[in-house]
Protein backbone atom coordinates (compact mmCIF):
# COMPACT_ATOMS: atom_id res chain seq x y z
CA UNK A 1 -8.21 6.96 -22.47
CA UNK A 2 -10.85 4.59 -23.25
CA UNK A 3 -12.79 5.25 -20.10
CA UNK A 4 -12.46 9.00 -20.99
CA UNK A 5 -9.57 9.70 -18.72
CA UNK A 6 -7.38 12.81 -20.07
CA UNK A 7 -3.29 11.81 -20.32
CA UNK A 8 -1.30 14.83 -18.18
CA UNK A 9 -0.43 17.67 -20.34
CA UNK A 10 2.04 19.49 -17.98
CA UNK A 11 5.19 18.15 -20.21
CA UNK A 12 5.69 14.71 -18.45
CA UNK A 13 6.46 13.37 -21.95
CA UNK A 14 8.18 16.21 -23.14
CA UNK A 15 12.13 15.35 -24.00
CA UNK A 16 14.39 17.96 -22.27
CA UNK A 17 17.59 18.99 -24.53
CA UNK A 18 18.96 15.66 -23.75
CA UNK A 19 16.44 13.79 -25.14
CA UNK A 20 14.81 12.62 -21.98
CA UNK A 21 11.55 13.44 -19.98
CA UNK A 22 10.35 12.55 -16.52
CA UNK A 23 7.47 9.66 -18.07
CA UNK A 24 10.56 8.46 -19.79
CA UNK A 25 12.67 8.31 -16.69
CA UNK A 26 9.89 6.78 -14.77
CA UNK A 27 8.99 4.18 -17.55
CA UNK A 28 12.61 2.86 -17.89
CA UNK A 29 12.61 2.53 -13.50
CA UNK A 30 9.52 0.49 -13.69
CA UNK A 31 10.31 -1.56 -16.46
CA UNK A 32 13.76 -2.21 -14.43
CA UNK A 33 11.68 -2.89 -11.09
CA UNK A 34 9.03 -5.08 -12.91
CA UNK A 35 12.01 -6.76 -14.34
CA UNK A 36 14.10 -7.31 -11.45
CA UNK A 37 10.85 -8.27 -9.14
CA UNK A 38 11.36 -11.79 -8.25
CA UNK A 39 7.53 -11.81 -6.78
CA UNK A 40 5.97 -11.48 -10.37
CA UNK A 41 2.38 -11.42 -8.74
CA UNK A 42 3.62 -7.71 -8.18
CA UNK A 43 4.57 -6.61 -12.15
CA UNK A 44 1.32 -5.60 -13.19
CA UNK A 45 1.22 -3.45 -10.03
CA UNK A 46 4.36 -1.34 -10.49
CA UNK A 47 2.45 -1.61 -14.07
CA UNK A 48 0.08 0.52 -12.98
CA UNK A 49 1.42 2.67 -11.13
CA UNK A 50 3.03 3.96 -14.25
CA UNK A 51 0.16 4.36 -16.36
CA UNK A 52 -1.95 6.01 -13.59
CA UNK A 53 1.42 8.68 -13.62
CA UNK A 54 0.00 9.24 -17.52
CA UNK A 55 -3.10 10.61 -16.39
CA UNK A 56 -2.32 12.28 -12.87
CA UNK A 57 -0.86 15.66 -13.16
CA UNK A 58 -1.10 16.15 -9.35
CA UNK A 59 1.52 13.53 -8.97
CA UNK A 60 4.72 15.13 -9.50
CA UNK A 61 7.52 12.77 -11.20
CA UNK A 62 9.85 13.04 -8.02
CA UNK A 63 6.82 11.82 -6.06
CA UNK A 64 6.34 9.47 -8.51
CA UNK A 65 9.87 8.26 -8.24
CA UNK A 66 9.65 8.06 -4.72
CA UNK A 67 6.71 5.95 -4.69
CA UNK A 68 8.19 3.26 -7.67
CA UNK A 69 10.76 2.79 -4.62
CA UNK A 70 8.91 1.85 -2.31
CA UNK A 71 6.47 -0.17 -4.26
CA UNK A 72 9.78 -1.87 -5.28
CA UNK A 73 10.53 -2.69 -1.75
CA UNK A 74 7.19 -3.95 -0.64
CA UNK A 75 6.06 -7.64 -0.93
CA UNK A 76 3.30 -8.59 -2.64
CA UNK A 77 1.75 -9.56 0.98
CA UNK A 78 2.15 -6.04 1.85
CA UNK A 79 0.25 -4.94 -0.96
CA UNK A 80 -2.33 -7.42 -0.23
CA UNK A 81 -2.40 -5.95 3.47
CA UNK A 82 -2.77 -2.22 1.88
CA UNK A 83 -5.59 -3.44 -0.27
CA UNK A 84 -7.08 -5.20 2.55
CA UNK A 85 -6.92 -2.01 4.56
CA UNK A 86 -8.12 0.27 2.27
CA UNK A 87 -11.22 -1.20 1.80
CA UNK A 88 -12.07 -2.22 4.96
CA UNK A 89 -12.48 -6.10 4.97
CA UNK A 90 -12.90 -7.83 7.62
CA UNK A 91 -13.37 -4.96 9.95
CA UNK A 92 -16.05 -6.65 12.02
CA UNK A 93 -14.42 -9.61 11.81
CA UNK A 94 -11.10 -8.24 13.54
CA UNK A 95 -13.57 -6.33 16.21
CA UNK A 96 -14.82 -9.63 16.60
CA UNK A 97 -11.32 -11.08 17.28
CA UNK A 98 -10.25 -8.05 19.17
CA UNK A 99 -13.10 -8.65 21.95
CA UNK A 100 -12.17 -12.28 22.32
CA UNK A 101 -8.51 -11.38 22.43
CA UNK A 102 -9.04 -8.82 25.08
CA UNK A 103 -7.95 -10.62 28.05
CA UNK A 104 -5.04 -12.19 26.00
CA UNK A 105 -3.28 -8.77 25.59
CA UNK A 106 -1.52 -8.43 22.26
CA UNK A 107 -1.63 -10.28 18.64
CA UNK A 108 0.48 -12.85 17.77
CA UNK A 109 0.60 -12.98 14.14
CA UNK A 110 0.89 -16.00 11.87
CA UNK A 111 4.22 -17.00 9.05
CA UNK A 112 5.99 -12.95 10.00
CA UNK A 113 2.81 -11.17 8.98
CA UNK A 114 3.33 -8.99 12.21
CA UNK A 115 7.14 -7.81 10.61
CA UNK A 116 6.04 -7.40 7.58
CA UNK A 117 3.16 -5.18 8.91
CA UNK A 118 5.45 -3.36 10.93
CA UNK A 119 7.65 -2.60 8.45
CA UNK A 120 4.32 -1.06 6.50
CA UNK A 121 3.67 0.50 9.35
CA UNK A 122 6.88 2.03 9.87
CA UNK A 123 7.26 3.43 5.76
CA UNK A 124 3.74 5.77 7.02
CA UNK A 125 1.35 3.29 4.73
CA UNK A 126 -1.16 3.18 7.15
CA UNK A 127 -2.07 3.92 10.76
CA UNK A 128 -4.66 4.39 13.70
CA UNK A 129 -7.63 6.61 12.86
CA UNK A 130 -8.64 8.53 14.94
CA UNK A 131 -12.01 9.81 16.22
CA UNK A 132 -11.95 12.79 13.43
CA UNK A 133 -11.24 10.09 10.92
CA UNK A 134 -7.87 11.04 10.68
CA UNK A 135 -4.86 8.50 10.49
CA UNK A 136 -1.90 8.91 12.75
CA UNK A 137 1.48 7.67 11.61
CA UNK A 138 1.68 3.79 13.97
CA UNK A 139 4.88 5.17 16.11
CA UNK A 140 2.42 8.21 17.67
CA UNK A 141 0.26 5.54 18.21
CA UNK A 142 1.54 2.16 19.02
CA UNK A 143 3.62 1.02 21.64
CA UNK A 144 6.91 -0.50 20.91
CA UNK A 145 5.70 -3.57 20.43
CA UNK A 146 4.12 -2.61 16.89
CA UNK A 147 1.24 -3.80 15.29
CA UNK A 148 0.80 -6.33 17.70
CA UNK A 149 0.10 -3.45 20.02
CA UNK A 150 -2.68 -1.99 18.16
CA UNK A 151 -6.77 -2.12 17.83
CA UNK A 152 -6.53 -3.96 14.63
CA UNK A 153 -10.17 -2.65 13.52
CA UNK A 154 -8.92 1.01 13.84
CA UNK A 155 -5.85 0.63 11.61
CA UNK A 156 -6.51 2.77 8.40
CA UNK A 157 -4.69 4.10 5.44
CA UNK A 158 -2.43 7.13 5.37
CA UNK A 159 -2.24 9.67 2.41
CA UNK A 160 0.97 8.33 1.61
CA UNK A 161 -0.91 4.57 1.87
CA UNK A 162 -4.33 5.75 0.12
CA UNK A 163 -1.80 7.52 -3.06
CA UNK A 164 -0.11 4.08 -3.07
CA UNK A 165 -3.40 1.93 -3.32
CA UNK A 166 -5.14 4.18 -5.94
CA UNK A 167 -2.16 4.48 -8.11
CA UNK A 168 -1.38 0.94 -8.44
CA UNK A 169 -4.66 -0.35 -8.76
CA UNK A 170 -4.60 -2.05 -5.81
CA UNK A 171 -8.22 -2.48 -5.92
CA UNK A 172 -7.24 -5.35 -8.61
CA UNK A 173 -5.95 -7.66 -6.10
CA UNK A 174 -8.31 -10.96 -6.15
CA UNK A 175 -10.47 -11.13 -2.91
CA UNK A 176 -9.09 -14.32 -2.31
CA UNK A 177 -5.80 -12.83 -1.77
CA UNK A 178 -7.03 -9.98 0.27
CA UNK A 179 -8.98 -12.37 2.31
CA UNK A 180 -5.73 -14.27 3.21
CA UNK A 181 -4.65 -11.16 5.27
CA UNK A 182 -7.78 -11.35 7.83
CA UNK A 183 -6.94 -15.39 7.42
CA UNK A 184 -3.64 -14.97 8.59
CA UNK A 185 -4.82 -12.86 11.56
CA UNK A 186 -6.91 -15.34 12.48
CA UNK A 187 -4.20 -18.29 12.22
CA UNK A 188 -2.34 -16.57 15.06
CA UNK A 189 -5.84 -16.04 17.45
């Protein structure tokens, strides 16, 4: 509010007869995932994610439930990897790495990255853009070997990944930690 941002005023915080209300409902599940999250690099995440359901009206609370799941079930490497996506790093690094690996045929990615990336993948986080900068869901895509399959460089975020990013703040991840992604990438060259 400090920033000038305007908090929803479509009754998000309005208590039905009961005594509840959707920001209510939602508060109590992320307080329960940020409690229960055994990777605590990931609490202020599902932290914001919350708060940015305060000020987006667009965002309906069953949306909003749907996406504290899932946040619940990613790691905090797979947020890293979102973050990392979204923002492009290390784009011309991996077409670097893709032209080298050319005559190799597919990635072999370092400590499961390729699983967990798969498994991001698979959710409809992110895809392949295409040529009219759209991004197709990875199994329209991708062979059944995954991300291992895929034009690394190309890989971009999905509406579904792009409302995930912007809603928890994934921007906030260190660079460091983003940077590990294209480091792990690398390790498996």
């Amino acid at each position: 509010m400090q920033e000038g941002e305007i908090p929803r005023s479509d009754g998000f915080l309005e208590a039905d007869d009961e005594g509840n209300s959707a920001g209510s409902e939602l508060l109590e599940g992320a307080m329960i995932h940020a409690a229960n999250a055994y990777q605590q690099r990931k609490v202020p995440y599902i932290g914001f994610l919350w708060s940015s359901l305060l000020f987006r009206s667009d965002v309906s609370p069953d949306y909003g439930h749907f996406l504290l799941s899932l946040a619940d079930r990613l790691t905090y490497r797979q947020l890293q990897a979102i973050a990392f996506i979204a923002e492009n790093a290390g784009r011309e690094q991996l077409a670097r790495l893709e032209a080298e690996r050319e005559h190799k045929g597919g990635w072999s990615f370092a400590n499961g990255l390729g699983v967990e990336l798969n498994e991001a993948g698979d959710v409809g986080l992110f895809g392949i853009e295409q040529a009219s900068g759209a991004v197709t869901h990875p199994r329209a895509t991708m062979s059944s070997a995954g991300i291992e399959s895929a034009q690394l460089s190309k890989i971009g975020l999905t509406p579904l990944g792009r409302n995930l990013y912007e809603l928890m703040e994934l921007h906030r991840i260190p660079e460091e930690e983003k940077n590990r992604i294209l480091d792990l990438i690398r390790a498996g060259h």
